[in-house]
C-alpha atoms as a PDB file:
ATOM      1  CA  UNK A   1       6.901  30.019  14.493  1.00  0.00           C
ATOM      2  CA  UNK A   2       9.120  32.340  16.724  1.00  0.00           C
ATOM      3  CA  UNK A   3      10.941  29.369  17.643  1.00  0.00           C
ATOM      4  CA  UNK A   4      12.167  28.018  13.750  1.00  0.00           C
ATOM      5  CA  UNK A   5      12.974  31.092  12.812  1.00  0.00           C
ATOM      6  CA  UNK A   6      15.000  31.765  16.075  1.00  0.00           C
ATOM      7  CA  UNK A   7      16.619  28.382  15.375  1.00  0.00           C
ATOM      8  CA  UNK A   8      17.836  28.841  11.988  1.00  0.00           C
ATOM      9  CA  UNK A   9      18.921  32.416  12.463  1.00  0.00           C
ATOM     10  CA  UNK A  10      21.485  30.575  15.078  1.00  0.00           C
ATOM     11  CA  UNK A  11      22.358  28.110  12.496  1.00  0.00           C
ATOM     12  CA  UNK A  12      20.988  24.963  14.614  1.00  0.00           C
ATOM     13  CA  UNK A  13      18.948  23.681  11.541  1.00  0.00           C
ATOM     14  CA  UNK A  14      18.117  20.151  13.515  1.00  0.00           C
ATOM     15  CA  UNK A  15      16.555  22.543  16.183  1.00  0.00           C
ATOM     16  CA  UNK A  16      14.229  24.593  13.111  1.00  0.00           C
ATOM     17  CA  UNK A  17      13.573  21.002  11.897  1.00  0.00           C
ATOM     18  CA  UNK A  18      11.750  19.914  15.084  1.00  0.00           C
ATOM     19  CA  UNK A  19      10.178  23.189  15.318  1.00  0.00           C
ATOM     20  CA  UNK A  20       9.084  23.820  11.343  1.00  0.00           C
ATOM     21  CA  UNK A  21       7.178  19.867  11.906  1.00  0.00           C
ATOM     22  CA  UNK A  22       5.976  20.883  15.039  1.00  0.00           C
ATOM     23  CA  UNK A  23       4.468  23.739  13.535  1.00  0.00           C
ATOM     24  CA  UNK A  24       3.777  21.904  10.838  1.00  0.00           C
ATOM     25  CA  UNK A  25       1.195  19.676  13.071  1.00  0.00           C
ATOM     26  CA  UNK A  26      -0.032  22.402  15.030  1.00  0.00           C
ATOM     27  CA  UNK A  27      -1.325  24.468  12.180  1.00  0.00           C
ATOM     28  CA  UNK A  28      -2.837  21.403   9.761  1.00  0.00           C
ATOM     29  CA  UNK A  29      -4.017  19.339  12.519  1.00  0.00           C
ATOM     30  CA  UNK A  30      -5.059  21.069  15.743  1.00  0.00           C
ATOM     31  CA  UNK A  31      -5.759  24.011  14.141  1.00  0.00           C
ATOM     32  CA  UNK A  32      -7.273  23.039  10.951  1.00  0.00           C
ATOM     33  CA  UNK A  33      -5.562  25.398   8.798  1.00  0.00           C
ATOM     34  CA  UNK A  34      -4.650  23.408   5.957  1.00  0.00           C
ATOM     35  CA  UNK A  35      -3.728  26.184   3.831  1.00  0.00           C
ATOM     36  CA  UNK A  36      -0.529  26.744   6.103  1.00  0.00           C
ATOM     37  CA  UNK A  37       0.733  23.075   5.996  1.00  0.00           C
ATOM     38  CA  UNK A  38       2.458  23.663   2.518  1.00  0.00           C
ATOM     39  CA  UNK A  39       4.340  26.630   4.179  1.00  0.00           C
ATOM     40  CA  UNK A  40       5.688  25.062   6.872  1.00  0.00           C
ATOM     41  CA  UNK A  41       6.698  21.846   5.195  1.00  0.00           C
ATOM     42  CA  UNK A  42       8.940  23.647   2.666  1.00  0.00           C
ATOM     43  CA  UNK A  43      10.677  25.169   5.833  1.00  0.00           C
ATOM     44  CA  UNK A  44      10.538  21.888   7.532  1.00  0.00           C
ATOM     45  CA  UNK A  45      11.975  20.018   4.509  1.00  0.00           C
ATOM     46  CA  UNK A  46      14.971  22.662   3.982  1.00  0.00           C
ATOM     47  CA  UNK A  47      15.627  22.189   7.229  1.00  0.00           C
ATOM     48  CA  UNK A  48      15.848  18.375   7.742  1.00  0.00           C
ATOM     49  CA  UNK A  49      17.897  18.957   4.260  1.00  0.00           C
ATOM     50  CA  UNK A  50      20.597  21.271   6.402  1.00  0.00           C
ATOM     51  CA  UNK A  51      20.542  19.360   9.220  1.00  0.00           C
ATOM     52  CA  UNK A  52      22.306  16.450   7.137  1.00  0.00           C
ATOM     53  CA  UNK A  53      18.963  14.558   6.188  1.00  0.00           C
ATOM     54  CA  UNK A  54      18.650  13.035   9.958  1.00  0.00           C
ATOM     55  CA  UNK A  55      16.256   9.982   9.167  1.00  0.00           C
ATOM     56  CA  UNK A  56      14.784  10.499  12.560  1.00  0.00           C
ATOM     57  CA  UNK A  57      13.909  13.561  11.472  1.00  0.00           C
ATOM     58  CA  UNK A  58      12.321  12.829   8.227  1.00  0.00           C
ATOM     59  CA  UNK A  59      10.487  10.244   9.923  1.00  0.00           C
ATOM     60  CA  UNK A  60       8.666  13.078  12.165  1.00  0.00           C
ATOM     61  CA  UNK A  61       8.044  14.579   8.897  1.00  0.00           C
ATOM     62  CA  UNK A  62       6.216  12.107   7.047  1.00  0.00           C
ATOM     63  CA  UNK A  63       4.656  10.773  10.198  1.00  0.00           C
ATOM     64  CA  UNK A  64       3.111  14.527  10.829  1.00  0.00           C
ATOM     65  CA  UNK A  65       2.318  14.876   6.838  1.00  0.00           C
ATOM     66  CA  UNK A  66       0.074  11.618   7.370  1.00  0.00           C
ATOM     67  CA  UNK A  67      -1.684  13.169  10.514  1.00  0.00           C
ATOM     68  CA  UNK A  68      -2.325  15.998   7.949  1.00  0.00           C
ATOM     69  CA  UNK A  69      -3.527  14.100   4.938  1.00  0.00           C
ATOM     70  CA  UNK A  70      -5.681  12.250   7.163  1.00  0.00           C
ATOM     71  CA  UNK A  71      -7.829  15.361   7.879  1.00  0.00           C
ATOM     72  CA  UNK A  72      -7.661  16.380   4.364  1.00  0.00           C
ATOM     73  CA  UNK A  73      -9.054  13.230   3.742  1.00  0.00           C
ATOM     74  CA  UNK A  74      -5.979  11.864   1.388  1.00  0.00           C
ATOM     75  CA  UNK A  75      -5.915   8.371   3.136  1.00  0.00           C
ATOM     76  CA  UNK A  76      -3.720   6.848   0.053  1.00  0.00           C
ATOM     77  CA  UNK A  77      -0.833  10.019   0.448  1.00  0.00           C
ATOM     78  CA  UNK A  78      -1.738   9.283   4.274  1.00  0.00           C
ATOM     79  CA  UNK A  79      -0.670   5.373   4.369  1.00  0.00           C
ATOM     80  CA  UNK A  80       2.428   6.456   2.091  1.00  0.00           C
ATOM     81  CA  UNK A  81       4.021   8.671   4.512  1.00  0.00           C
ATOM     82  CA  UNK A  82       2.931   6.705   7.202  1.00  0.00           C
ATOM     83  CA  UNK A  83       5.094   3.714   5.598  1.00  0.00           C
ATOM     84  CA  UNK A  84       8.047   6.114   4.723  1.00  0.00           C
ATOM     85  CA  UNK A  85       7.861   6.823   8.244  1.00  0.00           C
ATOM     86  CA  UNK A  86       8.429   3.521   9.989  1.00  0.00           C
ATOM     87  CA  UNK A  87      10.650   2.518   7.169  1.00  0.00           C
ATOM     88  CA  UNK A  88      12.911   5.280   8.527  1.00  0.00           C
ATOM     89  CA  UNK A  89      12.357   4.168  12.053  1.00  0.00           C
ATOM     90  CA  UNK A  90      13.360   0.771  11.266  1.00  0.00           C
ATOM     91  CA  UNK A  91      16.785   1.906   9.363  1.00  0.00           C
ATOM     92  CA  UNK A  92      15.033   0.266   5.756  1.00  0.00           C
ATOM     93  CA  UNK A  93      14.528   1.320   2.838  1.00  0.00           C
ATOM     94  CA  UNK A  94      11.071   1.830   1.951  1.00  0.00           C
ATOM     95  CA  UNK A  95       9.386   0.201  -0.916  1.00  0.00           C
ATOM     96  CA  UNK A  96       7.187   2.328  -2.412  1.00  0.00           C
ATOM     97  CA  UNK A  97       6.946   5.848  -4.082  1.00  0.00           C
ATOM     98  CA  UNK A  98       6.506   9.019  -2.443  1.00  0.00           C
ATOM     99  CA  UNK A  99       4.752  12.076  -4.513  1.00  0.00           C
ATOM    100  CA  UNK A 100       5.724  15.128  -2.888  1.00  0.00           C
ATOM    101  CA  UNK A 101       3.717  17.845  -4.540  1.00  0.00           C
END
């Protein structure tokens, strides 16, 4: 946490990226505390956003949001940012359709 918010107040919003996803992971998968996850992917989101949209980036996003709908039990949302993921890896566009709420 101390390390995003350190991050963006110095402006280097690729740098809160990594560190709002990384956060992201640590509190909705090795933690378990699923109720955070939505927090931390809004900052993670704006911050990806203000970084220029880096699809490296993104792809940590989605690839950690599929870790976390795994253990909620959300296979389907699981499989769909998996996919967004690698489609981002592999410079594509990806196919299907991505619910975000």
């Amino acid at each position: 946490e101390e390390a995003y918010f350190l991050a963006s107040s110095l402006k280097q919003e690729a740098l809160a990226a990594e560190a709002a996803i990384a956060a992201t992971l640590v509190v909705g998968h090795h933690l378990g505390r699923l109720d955070e996850v939505e927090r931390w992917q809004r900052q993670a989101e704006a911050s990806v956003k203000r970084a220029g949209d880096d699809p490296l980036l993104r792809a940590d996003l989605h690839e950690t949001l599929g870790t976390v709908d795994v253990d909620r039990g959300d296979f389907d949302r699981a499989r769909t940012n998996h996919e967004q993921a690698l489609a981002l890896r592999e410079g594509r566009p990806f196919a299907g359709t991505l619910d975000a709420s």
